[in-house]
Protein backbone atom coordinates (compact mmCIF):
# COMPACT_ATOMS: atom_id res chain seq x y z
CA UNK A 1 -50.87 -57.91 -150.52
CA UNK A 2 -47.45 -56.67 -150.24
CA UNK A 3 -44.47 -59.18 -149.77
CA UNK A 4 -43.72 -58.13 -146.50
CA UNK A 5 -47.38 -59.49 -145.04
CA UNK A 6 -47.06 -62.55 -146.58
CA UNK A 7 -43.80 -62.96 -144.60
CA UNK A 8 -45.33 -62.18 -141.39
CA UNK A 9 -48.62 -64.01 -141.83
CA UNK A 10 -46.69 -66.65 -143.05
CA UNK A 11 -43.82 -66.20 -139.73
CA UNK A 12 -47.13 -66.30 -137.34
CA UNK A 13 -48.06 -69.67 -138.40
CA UNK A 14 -44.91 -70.91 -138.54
CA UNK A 15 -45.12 -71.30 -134.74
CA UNK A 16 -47.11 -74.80 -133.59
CA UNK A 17 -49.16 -72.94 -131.08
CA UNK A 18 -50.24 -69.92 -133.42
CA UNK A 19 -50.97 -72.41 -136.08
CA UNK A 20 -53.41 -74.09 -133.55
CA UNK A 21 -55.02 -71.16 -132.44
CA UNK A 22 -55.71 -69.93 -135.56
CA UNK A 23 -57.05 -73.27 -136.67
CA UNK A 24 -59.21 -73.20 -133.61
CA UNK A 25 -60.17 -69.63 -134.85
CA UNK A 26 -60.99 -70.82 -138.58
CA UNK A 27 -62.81 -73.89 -137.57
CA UNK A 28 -65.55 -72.16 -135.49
CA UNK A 29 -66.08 -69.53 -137.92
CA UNK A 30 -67.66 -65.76 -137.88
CA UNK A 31 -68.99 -66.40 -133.85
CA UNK A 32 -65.07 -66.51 -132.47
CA UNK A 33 -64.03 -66.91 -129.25
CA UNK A 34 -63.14 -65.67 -126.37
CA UNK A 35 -59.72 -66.35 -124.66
CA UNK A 36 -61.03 -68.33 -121.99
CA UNK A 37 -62.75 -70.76 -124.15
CA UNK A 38 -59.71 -70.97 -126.12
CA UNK A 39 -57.40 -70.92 -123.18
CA UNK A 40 -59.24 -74.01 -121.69
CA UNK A 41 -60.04 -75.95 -124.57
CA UNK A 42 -56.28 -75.45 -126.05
CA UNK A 43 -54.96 -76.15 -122.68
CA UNK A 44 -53.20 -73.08 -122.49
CA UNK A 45 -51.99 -70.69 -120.03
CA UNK A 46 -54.32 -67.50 -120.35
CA UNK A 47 -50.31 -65.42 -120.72
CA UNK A 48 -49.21 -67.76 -123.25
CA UNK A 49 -52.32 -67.39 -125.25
CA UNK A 50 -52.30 -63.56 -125.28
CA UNK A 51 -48.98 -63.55 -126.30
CA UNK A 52 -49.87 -65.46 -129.21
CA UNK A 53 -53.04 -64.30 -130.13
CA UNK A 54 -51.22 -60.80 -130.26
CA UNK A 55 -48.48 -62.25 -133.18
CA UNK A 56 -51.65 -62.99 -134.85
CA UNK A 57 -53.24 -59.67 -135.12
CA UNK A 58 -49.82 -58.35 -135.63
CA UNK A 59 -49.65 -60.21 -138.78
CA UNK A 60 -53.75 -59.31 -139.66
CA UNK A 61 -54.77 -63.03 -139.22
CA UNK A 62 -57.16 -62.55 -136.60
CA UNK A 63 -59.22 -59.43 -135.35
CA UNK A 64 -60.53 -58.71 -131.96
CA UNK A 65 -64.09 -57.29 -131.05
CA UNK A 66 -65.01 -56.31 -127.69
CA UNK A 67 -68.60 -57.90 -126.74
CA UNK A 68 -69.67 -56.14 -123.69
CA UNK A 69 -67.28 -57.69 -120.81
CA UNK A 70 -65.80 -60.14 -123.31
CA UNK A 71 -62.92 -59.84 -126.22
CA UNK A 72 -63.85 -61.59 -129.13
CA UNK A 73 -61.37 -63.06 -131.54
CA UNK A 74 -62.22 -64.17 -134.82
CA UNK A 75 -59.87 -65.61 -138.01
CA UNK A 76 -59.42 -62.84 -140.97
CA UNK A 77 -61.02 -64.90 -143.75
CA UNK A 78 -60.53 -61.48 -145.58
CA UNK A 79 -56.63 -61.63 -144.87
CA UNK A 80 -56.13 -65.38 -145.14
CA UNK A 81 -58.09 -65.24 -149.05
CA UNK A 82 -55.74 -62.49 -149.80
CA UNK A 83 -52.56 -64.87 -148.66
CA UNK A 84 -53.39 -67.77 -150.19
CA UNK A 85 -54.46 -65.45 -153.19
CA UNK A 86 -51.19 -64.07 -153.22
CA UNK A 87 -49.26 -67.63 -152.77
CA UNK A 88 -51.25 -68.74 -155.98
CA UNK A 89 -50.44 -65.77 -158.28
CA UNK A 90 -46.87 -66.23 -157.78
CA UNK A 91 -46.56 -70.10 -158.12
CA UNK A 92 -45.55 -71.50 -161.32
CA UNK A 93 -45.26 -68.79 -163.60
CA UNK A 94 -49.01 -67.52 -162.73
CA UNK A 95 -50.44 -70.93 -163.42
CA UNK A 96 -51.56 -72.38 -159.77
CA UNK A 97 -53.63 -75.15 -161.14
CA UNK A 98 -49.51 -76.16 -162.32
CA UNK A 99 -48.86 -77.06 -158.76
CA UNK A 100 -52.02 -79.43 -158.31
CA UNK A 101 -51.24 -80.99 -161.46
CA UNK A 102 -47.72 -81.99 -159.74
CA UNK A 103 -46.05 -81.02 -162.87
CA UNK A 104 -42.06 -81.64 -162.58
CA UNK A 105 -41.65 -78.37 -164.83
CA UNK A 106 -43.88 -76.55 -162.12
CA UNK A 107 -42.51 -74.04 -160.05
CA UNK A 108 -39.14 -75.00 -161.08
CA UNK A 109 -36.45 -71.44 -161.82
């Protein structure tokens, strides 16, 4: 993963409402949703949500499959492994386990 996709994964979530959505997304697994189930159950204008849900795929956190009549959206569990992958490579000198550890000399220049 390059350093500019970790920026804009990390950008997309940085937004309360993304952050939900994909939460949503992660929570209910390989099945997805559709927008109206998200739309109603995140109490969210159907707009607003494809707005949203469009910054996500932007950034490769979620895909979309059409189903017949239906768009199905589902959380890149390929895309988020590589992030956090990629967040834990480059902490504390290529030591992650260093940053559970709470270590003052972790992750310090």
């Amino acid at each position: 993963m390059e350093d500019k996709d970790v920026i804009r994964s990390l950008a997309a979530l940085a937004h309360e409402l993304r952050l939900l959505i994909f939460r949503a997304l992660v929570v209910t697994g390989p099945q997805g949703l559709t927008p109206g189930t998200m739309a109603t159950h995140l109490a969210v204008p159907a707009a607003t949500l494809s707005f949203h849900l469009k910054e996500l795929m932007q950034a490769g956190l979620v895909t979309q499959e059409r189903q017949g009549r239906n768009l199905i959206y589902r959380a890149s569990f390929a895309h988020m492994g590589a992030l956090l992958a990629y967040l834990g490579a480059h902490c504390c000198q290529g030591q992650p386990g260093a940053a559970l550890r709470a270590s003052p000399a972790c992750c310090t220049p």
